[in-house]
C-alpha atoms as a PDB file:
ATOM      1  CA  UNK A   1     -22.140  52.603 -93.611  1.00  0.00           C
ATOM      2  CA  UNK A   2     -24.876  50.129 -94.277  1.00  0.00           C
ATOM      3  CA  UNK A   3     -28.331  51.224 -95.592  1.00  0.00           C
ATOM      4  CA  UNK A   4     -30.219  50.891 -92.478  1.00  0.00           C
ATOM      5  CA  UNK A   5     -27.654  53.002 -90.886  1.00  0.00           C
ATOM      6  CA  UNK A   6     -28.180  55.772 -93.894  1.00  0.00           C
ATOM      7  CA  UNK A   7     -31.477  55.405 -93.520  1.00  0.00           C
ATOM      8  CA  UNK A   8     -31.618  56.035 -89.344  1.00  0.00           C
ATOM      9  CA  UNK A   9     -29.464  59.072 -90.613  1.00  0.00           C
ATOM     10  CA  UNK A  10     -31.671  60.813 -92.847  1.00  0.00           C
ATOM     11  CA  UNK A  11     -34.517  60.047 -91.144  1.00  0.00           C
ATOM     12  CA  UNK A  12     -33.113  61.968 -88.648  1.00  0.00           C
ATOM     13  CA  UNK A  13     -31.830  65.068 -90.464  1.00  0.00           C
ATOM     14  CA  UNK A  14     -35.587  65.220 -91.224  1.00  0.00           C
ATOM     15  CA  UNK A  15     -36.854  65.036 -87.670  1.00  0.00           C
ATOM     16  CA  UNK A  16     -33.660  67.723 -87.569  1.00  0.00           C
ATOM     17  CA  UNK A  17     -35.571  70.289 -90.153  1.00  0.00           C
ATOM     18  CA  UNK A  18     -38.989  69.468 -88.705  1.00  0.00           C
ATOM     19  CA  UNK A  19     -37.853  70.918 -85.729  1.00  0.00           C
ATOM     20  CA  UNK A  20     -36.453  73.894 -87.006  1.00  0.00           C
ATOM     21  CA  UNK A  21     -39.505  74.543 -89.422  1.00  0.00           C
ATOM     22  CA  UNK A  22     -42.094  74.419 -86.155  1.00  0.00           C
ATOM     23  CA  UNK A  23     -39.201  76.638 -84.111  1.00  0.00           C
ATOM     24  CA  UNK A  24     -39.240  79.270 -87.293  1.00  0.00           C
ATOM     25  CA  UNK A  25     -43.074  78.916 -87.198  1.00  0.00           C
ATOM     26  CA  UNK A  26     -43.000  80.199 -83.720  1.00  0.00           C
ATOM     27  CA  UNK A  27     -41.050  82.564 -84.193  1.00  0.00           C
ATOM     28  CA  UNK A  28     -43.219  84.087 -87.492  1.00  0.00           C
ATOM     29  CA  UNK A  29     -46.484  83.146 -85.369  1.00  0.00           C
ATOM     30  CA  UNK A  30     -45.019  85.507 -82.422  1.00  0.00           C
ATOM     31  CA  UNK A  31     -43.682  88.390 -84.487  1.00  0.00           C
ATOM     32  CA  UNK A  32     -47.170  88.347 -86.775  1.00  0.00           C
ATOM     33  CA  UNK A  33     -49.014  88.549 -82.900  1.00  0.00           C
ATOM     34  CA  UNK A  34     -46.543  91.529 -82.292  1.00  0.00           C
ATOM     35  CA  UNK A  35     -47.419  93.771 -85.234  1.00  0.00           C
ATOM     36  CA  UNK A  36     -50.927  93.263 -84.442  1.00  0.00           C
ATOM     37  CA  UNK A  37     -50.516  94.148 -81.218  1.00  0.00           C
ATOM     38  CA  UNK A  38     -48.075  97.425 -82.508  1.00  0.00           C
ATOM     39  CA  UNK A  39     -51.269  98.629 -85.205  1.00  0.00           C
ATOM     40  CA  UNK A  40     -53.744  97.951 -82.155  1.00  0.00           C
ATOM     41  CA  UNK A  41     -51.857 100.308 -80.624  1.00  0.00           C
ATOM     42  CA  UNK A  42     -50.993 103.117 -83.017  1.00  0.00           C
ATOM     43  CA  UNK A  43     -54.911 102.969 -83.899  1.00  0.00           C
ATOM     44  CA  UNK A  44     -55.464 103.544 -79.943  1.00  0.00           C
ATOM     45  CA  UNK A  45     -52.495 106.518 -80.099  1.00  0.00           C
ATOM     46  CA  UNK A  46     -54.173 107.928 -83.412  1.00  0.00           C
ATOM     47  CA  UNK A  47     -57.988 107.877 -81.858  1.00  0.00           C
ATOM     48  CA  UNK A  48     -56.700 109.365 -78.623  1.00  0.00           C
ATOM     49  CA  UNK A  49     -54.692 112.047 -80.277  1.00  0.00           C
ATOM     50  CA  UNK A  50     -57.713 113.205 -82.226  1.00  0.00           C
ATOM     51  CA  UNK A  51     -59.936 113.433 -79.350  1.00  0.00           C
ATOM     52  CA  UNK A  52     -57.413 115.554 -78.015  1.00  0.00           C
ATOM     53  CA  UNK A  53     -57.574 117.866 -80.654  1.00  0.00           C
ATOM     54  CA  UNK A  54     -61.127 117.777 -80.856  1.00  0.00           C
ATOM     55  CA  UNK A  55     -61.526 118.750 -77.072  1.00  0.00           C
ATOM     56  CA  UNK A  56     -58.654 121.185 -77.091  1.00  0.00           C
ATOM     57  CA  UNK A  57     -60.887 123.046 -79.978  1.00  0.00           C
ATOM     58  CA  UNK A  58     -64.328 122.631 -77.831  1.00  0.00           C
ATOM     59  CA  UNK A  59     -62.579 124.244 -74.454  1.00  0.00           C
ATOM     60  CA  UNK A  60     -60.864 126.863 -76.628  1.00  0.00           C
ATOM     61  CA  UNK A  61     -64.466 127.901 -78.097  1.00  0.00           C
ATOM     62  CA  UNK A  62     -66.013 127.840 -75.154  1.00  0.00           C
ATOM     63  CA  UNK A  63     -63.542 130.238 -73.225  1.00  0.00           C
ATOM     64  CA  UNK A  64     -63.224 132.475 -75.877  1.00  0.00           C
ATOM     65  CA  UNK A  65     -66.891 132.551 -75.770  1.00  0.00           C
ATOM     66  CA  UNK A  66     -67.442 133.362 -72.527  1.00  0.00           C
END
């Protein structure tokens, strides 16, 4: 093989692994979105299951006080 031919070669095993780099970026850039999104929602799950206790105490005082 001739150098120009070497060099169309590598140049495009790099184009090669700059592909792959922005696909694995993607994929890194979705999962990161996707954990956010999972400890938005255990914060929402957390703050609603504390309410509930907090109401379930307020109805229990008030009907044992009545």
């Amino acid at each position: 093989m001739n150098e120009g031919m070497e060099n169309l070669k590598e140049i495009e095993d790099l184009e090669d692994k700059v592909k792959k780099t922005k696909e694995i970026t993607k994929a890194y850039d979705a999962a990161h979105q996707l954990n956010r999104i999972a400890s938005a929602l255990e914060e929402i799950l957390r703050l609603v299951k504390k309410d509930q206790e907090e109401s379930k105490k307020r109805w229990e005082k008030e009907t044992i006080g009545e």
